[in-house]
N, C-alpha and C. Protein backbone atom coordinates (compact mmCIF):
# COMPACT_ATOMS: atom_id res chain seq x y z
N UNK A 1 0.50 -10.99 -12.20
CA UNK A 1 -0.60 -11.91 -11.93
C UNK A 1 -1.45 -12.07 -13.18
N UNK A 2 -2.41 -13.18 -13.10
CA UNK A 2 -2.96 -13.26 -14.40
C UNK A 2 -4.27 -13.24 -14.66
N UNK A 3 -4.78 -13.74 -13.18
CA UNK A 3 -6.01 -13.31 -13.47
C UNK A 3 -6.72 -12.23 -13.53
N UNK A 4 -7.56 -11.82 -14.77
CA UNK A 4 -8.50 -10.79 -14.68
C UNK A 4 -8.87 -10.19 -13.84
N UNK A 5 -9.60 -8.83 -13.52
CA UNK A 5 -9.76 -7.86 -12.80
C UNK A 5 -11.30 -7.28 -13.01
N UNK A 6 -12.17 -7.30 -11.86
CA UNK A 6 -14.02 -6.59 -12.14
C UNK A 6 -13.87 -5.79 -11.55
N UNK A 7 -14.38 -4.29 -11.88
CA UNK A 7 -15.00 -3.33 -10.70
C UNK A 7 -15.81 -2.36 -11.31
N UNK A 8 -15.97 -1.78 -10.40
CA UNK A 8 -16.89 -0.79 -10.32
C UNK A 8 -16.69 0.22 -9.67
N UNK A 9 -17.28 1.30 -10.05
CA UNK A 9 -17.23 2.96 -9.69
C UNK A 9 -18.49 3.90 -9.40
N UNK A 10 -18.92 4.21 -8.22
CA UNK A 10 -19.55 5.44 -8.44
C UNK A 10 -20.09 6.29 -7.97
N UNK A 11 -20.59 7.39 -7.84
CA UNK A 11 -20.42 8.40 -6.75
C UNK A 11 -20.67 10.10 -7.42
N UNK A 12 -20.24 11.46 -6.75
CA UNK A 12 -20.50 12.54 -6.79
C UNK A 12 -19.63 13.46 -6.71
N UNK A 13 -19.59 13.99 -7.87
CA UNK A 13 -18.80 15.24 -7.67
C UNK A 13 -19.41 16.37 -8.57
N UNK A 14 -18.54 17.09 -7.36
CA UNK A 14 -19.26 18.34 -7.38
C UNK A 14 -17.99 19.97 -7.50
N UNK A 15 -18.46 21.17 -7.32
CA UNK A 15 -16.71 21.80 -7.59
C UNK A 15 -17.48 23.13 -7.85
N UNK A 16 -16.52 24.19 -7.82
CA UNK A 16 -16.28 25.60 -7.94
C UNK A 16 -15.33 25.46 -7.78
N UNK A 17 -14.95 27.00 -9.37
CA UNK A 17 -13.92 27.73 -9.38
C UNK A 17 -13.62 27.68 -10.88
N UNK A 18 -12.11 27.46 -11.04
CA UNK A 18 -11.25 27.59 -12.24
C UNK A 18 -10.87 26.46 -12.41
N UNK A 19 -10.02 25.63 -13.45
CA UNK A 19 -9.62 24.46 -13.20
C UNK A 19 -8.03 24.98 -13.60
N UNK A 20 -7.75 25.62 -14.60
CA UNK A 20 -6.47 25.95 -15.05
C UNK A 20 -5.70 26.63 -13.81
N UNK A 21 -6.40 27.48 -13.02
CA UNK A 21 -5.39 27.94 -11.81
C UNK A 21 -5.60 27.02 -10.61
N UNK A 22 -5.44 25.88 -10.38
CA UNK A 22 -5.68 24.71 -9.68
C UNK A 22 -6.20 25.38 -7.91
N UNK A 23 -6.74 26.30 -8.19
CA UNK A 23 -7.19 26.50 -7.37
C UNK A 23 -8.71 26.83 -6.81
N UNK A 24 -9.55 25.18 -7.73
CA UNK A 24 -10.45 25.20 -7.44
C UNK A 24 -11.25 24.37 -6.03
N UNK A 25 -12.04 24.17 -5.89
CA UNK A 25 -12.76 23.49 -4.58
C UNK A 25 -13.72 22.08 -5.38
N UNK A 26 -13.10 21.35 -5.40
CA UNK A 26 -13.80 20.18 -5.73
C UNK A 26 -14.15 18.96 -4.91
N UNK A 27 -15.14 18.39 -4.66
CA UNK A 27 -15.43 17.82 -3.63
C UNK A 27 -16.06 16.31 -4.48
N UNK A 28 -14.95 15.12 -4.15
CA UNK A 28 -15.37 13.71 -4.67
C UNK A 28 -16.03 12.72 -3.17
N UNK A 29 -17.25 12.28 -3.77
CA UNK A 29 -17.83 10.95 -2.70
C UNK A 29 -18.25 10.19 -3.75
N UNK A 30 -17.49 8.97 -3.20
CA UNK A 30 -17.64 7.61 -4.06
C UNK A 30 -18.38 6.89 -3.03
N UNK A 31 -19.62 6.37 -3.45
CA UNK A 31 -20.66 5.71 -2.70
C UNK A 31 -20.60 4.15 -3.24
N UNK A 32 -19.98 3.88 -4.54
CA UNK A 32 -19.61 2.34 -4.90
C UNK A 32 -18.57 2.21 -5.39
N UNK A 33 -17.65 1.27 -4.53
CA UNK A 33 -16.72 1.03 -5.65
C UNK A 33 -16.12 0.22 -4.95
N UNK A 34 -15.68 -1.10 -5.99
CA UNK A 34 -15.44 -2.58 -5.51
C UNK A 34 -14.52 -3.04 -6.61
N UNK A 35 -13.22 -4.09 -6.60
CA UNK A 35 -12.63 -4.60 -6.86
C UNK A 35 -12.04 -6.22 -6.87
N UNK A 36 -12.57 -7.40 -7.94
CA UNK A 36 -12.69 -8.38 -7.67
C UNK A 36 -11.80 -8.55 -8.63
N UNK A 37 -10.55 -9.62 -8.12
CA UNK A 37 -9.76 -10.75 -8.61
C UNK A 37 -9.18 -11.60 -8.03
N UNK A 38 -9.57 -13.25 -8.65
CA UNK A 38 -9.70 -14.43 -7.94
C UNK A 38 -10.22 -14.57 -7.38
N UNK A 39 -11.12 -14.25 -7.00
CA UNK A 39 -11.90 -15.04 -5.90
C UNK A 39 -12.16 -14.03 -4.29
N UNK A 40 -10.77 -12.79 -4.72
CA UNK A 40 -10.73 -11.70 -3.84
C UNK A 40 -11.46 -10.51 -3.92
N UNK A 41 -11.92 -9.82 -2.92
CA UNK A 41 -12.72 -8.33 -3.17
C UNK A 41 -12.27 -7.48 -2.76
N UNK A 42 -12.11 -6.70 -2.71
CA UNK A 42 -11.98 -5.09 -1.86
C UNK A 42 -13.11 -4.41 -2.54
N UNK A 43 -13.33 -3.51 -1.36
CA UNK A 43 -14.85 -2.71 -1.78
C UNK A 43 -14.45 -1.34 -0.61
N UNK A 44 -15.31 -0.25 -1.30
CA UNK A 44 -15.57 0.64 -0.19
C UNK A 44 -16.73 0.14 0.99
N UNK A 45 -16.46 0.26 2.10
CA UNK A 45 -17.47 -0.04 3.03
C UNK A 45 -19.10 0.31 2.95
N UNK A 46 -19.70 -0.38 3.03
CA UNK A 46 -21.54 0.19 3.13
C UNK A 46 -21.29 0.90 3.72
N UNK A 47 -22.03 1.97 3.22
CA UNK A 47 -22.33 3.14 4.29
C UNK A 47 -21.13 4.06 4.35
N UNK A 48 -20.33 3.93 4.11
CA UNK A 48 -19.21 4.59 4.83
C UNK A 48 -18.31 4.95 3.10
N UNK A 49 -19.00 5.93 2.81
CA UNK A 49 -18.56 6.26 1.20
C UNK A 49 -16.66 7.24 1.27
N UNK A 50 -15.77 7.20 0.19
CA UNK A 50 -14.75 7.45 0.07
C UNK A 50 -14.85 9.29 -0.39
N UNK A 51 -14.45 9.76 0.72
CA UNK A 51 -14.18 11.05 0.50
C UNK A 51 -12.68 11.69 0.27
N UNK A 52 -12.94 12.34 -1.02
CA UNK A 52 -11.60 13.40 -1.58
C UNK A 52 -12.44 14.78 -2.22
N UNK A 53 -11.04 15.51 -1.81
CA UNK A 53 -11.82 16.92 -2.10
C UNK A 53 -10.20 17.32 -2.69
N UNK A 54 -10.54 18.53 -3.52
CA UNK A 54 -9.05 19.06 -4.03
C UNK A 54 -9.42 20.82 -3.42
N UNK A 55 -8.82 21.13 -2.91
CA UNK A 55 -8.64 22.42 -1.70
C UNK A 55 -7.87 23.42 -1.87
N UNK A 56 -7.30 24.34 -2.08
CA UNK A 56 -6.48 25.44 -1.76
C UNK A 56 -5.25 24.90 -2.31
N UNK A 57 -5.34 24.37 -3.86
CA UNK A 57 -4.40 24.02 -4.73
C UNK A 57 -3.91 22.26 -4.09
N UNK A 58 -4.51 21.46 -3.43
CA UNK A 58 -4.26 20.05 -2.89
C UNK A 58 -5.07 19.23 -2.79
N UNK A 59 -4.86 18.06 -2.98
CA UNK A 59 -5.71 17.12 -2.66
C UNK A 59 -6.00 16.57 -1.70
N UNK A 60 -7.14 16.36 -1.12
CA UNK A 60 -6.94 15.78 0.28
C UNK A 60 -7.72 14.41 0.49
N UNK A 61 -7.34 13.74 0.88
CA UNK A 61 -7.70 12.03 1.04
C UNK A 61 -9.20 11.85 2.96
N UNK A 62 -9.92 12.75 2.77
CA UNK A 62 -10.45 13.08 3.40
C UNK A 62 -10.66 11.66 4.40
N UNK A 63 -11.50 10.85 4.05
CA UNK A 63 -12.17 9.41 4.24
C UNK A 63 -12.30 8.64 3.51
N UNK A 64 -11.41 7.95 3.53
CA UNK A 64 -10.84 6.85 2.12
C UNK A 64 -10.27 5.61 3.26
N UNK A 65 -11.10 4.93 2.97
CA UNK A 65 -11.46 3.54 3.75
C UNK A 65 -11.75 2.21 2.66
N UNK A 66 -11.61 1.22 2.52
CA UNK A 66 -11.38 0.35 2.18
C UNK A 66 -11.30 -1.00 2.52
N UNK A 67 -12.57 -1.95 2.81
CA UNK A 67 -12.79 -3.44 3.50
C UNK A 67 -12.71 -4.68 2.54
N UNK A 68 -13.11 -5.39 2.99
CA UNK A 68 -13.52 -6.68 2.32
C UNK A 68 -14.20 -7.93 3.11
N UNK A 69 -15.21 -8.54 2.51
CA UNK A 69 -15.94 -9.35 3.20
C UNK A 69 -14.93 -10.38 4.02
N UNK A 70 -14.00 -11.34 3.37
CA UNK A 70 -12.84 -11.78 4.85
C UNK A 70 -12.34 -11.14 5.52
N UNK A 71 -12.20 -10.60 5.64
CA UNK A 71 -11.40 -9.30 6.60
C UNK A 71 -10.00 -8.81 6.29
N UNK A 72 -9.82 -9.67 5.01
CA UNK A 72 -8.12 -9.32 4.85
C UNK A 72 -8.25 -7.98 4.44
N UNK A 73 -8.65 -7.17 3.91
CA UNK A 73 -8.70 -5.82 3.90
C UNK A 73 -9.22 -4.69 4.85
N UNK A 74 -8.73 -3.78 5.85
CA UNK A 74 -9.35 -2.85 6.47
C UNK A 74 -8.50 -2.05 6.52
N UNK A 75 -8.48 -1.28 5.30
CA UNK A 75 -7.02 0.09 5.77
C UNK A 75 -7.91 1.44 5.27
N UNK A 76 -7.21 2.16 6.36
CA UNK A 76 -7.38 3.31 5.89
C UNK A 76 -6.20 4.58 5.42
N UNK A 77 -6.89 5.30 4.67
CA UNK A 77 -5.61 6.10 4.11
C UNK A 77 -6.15 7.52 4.58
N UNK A 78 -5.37 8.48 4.96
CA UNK A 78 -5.79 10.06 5.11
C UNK A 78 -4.05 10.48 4.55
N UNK A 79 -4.32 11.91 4.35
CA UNK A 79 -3.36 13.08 4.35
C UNK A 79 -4.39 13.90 3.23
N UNK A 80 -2.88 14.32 2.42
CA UNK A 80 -3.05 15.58 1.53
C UNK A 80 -1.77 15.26 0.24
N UNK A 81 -1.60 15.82 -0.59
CA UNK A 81 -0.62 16.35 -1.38
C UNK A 81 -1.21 17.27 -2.38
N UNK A 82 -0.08 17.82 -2.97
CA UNK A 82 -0.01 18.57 -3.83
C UNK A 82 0.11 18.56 -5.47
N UNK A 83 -0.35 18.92 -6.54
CA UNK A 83 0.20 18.27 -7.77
C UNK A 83 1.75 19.00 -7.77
N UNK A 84 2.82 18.25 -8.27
CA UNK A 84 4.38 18.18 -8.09
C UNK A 84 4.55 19.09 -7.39
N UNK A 85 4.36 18.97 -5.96
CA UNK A 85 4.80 19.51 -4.94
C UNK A 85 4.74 18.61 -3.58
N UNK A 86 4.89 18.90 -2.28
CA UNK A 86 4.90 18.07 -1.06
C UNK A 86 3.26 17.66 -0.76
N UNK A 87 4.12 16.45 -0.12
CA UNK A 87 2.74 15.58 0.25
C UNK A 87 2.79 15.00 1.64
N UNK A 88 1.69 14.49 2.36
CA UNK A 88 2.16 13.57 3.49
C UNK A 88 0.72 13.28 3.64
N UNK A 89 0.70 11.40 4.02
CA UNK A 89 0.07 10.66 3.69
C UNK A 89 -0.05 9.74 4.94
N UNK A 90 -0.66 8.95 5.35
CA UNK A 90 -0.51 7.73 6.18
C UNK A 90 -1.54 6.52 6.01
N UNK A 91 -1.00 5.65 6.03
CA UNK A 91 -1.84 4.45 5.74
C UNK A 91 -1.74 3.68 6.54
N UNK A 92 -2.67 2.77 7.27
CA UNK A 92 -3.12 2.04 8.52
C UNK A 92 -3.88 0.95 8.38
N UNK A 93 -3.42 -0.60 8.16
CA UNK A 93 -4.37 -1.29 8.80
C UNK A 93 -4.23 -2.29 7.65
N UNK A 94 -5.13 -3.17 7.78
CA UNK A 94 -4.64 -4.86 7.05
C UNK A 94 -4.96 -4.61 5.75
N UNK A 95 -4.30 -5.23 4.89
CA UNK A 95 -4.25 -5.06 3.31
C UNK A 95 -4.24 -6.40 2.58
N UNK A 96 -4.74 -6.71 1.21
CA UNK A 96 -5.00 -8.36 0.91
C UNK A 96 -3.94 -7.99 -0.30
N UNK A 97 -3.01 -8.72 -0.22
CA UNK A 97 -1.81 -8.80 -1.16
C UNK A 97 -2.39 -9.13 -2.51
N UNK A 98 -3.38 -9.91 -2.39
CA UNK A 98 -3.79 -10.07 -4.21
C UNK A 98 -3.87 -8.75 -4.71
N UNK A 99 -3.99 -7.82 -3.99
CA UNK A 99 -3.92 -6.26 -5.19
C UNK A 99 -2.41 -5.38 -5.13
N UNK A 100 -1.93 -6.20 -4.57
CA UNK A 100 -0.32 -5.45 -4.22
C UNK A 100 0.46 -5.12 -5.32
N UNK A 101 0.45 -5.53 -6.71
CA UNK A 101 1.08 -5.38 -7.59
C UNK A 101 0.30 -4.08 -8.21
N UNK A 102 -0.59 -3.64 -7.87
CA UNK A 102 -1.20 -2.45 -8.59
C UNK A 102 -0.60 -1.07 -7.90
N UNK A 103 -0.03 -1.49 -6.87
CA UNK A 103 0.49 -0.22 -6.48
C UNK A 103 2.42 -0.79 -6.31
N UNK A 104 2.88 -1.93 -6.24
CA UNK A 104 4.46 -1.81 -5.83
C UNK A 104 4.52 -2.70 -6.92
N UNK A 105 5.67 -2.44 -8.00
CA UNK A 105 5.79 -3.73 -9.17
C UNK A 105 7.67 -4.15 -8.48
N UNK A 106 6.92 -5.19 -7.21
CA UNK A 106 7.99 -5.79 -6.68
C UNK A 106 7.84 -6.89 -6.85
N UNK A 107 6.79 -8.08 -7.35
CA UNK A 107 6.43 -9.54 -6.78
C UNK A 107 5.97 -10.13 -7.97
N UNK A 108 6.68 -11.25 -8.17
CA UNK A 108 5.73 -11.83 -9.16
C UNK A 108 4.59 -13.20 -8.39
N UNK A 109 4.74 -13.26 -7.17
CA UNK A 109 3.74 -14.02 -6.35
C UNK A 109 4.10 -13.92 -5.10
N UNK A 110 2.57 -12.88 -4.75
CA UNK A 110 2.54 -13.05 -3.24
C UNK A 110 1.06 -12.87 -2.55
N UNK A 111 1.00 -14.42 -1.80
CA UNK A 111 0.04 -14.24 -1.43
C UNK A 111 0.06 -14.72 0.34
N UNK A 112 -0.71 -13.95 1.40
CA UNK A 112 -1.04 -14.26 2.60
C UNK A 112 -1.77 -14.19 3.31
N UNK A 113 -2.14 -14.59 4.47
CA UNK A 113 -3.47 -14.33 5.20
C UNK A 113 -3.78 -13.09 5.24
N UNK A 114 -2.40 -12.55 6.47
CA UNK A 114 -2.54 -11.05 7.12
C UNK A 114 -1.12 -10.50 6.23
N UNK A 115 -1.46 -9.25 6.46
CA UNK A 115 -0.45 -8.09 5.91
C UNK A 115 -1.05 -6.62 6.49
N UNK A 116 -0.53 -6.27 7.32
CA UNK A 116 -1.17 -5.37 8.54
C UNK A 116 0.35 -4.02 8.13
N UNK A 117 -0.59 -2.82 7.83
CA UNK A 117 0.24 -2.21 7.61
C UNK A 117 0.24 -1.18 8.42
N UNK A 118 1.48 0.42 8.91
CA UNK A 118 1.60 1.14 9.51
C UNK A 118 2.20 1.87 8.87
N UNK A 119 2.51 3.06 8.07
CA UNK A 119 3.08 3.83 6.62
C UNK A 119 2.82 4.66 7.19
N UNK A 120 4.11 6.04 6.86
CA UNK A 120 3.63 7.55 6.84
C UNK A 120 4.46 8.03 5.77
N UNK A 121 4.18 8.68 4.99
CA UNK A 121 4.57 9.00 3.29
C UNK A 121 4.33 10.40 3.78
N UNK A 122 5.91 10.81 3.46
CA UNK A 122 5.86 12.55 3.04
C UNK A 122 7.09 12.67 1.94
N UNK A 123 7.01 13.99 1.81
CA UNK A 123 8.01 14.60 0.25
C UNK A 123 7.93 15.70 -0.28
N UNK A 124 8.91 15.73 -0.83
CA UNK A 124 8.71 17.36 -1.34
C UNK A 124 8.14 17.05 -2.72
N UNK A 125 7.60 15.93 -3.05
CA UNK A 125 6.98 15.54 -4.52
C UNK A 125 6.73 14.11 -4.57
N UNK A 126 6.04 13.71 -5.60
CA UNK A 126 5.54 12.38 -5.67
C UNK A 126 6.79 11.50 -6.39
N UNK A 127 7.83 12.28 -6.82
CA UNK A 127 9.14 11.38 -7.23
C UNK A 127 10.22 11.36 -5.79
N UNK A 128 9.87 11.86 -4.77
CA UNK A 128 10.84 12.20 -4.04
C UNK A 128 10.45 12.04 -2.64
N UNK A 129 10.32 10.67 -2.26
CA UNK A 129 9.15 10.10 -1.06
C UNK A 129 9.83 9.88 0.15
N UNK A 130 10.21 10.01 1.54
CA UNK A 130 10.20 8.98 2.18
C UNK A 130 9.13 8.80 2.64
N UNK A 131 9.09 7.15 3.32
CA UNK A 131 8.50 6.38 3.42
C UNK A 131 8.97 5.38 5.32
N UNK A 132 8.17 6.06 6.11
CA UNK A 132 8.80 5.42 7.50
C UNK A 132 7.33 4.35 8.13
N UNK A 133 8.17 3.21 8.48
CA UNK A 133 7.21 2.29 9.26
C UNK A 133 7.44 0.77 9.54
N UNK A 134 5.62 0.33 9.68
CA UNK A 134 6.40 -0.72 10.04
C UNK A 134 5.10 -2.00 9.05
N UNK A 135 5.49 -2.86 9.14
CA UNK A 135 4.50 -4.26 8.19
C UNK A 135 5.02 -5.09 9.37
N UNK A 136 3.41 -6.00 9.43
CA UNK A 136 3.37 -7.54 9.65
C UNK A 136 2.74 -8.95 8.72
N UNK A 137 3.40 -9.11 8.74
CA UNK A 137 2.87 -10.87 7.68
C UNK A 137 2.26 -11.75 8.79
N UNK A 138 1.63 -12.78 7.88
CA UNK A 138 1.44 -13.87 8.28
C UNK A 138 1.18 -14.66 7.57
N UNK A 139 1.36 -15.89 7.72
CA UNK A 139 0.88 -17.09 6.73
C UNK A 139 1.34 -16.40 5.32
N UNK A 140 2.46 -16.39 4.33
CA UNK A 140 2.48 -15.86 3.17
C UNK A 140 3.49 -16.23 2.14
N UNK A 141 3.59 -16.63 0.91
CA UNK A 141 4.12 -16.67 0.02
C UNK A 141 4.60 -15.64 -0.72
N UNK A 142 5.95 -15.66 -1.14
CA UNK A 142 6.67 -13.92 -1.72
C UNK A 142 7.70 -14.82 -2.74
N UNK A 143 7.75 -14.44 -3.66
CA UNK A 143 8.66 -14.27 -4.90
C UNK A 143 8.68 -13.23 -5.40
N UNK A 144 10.35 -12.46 -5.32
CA UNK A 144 10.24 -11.07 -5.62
C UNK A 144 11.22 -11.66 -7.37
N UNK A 145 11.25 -10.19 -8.05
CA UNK A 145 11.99 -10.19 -9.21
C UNK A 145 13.18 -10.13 -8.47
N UNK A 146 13.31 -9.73 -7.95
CA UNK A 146 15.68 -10.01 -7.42
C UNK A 146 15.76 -11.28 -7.19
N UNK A 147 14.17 -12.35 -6.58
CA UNK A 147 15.22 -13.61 -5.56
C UNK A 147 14.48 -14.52 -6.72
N UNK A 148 14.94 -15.84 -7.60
CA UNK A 148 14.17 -16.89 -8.32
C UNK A 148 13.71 -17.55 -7.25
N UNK A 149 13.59 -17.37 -6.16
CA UNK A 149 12.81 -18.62 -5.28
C UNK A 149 11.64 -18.00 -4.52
N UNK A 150 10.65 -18.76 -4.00
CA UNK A 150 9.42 -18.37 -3.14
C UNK A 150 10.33 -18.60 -1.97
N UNK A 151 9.69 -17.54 -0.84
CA UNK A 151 9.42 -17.59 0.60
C UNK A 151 8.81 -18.08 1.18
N UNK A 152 8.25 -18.92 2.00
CA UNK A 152 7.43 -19.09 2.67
C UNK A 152 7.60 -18.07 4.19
N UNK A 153 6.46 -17.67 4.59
CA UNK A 153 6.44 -17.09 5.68
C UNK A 153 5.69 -17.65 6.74
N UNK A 154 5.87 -17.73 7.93
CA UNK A 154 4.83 -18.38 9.40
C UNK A 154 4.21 -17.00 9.72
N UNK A 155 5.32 -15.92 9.90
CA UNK A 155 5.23 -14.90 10.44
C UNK A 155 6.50 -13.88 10.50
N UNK A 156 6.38 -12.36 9.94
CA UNK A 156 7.68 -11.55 10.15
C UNK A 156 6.82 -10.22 10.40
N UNK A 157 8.03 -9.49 10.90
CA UNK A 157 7.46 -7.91 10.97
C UNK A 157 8.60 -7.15 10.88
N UNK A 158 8.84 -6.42 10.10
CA UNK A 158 9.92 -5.00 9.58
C UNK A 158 9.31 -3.94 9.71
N UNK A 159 10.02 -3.33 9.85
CA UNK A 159 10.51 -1.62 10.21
C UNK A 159 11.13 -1.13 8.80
N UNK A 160 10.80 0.21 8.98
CA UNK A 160 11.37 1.00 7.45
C UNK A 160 11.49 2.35 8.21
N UNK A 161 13.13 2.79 8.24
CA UNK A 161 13.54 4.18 8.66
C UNK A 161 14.54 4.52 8.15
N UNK A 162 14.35 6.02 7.25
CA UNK A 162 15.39 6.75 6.96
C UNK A 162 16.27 5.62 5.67
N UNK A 163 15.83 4.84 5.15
CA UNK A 163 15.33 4.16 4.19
C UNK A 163 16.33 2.53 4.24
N UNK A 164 16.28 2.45 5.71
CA UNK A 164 16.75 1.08 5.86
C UNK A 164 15.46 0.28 6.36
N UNK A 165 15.92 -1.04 6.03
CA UNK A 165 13.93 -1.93 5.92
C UNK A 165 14.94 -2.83 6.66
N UNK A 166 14.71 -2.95 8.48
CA UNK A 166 15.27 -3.72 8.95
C UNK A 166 13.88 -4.73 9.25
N UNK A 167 15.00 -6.18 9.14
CA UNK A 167 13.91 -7.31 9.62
C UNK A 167 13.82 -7.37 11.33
N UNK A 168 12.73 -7.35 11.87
CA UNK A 168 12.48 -7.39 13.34
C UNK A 168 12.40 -8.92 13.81
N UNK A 169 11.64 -9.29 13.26
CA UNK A 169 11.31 -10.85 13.77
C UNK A 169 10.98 -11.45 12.36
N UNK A 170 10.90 -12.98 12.23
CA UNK A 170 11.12 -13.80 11.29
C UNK A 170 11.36 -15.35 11.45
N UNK A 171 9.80 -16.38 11.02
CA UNK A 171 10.00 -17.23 10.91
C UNK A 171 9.30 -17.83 9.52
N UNK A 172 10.38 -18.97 8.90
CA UNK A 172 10.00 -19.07 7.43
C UNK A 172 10.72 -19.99 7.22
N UNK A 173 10.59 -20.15 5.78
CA UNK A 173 11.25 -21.46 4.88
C UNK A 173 12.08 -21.35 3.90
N UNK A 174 12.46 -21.86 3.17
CA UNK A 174 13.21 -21.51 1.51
C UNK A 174 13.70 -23.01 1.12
N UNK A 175 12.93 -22.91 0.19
CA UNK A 175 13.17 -24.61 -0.35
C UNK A 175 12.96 -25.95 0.51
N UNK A 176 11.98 -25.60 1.63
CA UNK A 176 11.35 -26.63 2.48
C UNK A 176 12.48 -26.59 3.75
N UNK A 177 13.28 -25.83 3.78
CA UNK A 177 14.37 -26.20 4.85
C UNK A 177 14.23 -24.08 5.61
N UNK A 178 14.31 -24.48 7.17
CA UNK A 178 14.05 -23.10 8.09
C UNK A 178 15.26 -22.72 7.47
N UNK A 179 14.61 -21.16 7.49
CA UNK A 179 15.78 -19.77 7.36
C UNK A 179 15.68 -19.35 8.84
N UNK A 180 16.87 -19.30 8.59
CA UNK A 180 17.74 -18.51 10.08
C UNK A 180 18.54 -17.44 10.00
N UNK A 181 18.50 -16.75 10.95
CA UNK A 181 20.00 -15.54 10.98
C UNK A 181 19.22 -14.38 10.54
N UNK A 182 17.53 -14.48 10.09
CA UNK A 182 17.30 -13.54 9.24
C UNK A 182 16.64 -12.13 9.96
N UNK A 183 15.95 -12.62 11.05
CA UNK A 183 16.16 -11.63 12.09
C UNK A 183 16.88 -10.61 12.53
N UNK A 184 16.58 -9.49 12.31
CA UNK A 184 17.55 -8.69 12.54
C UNK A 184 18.74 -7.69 11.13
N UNK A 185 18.49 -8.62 10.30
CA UNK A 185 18.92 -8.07 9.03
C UNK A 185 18.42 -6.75 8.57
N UNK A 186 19.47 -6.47 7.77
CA UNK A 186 18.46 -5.43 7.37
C UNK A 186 18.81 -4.98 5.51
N UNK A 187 18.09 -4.14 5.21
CA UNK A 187 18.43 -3.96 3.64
C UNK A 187 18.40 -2.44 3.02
N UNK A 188 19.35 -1.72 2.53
CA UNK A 188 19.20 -0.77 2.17
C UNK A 188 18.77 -0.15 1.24
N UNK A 189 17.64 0.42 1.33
CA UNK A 189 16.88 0.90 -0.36
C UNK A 189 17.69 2.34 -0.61
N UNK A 190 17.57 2.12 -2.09
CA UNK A 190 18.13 3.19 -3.18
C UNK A 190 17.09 4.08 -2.65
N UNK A 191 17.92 5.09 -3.70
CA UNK A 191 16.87 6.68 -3.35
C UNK A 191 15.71 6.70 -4.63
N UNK A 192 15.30 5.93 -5.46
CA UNK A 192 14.83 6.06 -6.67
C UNK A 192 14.38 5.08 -6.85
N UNK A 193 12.60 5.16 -6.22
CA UNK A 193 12.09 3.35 -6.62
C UNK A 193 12.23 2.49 -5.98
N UNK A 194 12.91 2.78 -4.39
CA UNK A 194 13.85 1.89 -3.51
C UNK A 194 13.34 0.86 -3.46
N UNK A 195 14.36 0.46 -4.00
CA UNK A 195 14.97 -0.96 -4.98
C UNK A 195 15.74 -1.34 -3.96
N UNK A 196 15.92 -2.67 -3.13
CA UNK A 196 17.06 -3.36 -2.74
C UNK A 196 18.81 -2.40 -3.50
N UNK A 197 19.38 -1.70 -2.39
CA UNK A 197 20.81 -1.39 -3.05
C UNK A 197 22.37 -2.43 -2.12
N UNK A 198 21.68 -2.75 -0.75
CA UNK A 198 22.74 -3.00 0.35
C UNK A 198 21.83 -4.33 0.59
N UNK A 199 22.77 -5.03 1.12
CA UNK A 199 21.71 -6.26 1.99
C UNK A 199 23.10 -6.19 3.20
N UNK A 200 22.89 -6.55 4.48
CA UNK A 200 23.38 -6.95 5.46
C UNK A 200 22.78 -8.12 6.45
């Protein structure tokens, strides 16, 4: 994407202990912090500040919440992990695709109303993830790096298990003319980055 990026940061921390034997007690609250590009925001909620603490050698995602004045943003994230060790994570609730490339470098344009998410992330390390659930779209535009063409979307919702990303439901376009058959498909991700490896 190209347009520029504003934000802001800020908040309290605080801590005991050691830092070299990672087994100190550190306790983060972020009371501001907001993210504007295009015309889009994400912000931490008023009032409702982002809590992380690092614990008994882990990090933990205490209250880490995340809105935006349209509503396309309301997710929340909790778990824990470890530095290179196991983690488990879950993430819940609508997400605004204009920031999607900061965390998945899958898209070179995608934008939609809704994107409603359901994620549970565990592993024995941060290279070594699965990843089980489910996404809903709506109203949305997708151009990935594998396909040269945009998507149009009305509406879809997939499932992700045991690292097949089957399509559930699906209505859409491709080059102004309905896609069909696509229901029900499904696609097999690699173990490394899962990357499209199978399509069926």
């Amino acid at each position: 994407r190209q347009e520029r990026m504003r934000g802001a940061i800020g908040g309290q921390l605080t801590g005991s202990g050691t830092l070299k034997d990672r087994w100190s007690d550190i306790a983060l609250v972020v009371d501001q912090l907001w993210l504007e590009r295009g015309g889009h925001r994400v912000e931490a909620p008023p009032g409702r500040p982002l809590r992380l603490s690092l614990s008994g050698g882990a990090y933990r995602l205490d209250e880490v919440e995340l809105a935006s004045p349209d509503g396309r943003t309301d997710v929340r994230v909790e778990g824990w992990l470890r530095p290179d060790g196991p983690l488990s994570l879950s993430i819940k609730g609508p997400v605004d695709l204009a920031f999607a490339d900061l965390v998945v470098d899958a898209f070179e344009r995608a934008e939609a109303r809704a994107l409603v998410l359901d994620l549970q992330i565990s592993g024995m390390s941060t290279a070594a993830v699965d990843i089980e659930g489910g996404a809903t779209l709506r109203d949305a535009i997708l151009r990935t790096h594998w396909f040269p063409h945009e998507v149009e979307i009305d509406s879809a919702e997939v499932s992700l298990r045991n690292r097949l990303l089957r399509v559930d439901s699906f209505e859409g376009r491709l080059g102004g003319g309905d896609l069909e058959g696509v229901a029900g498909s499904t696609i097999r991700l690699d173990h490394s980055g899962y990357r499209p490896r199978d399509y069926d």
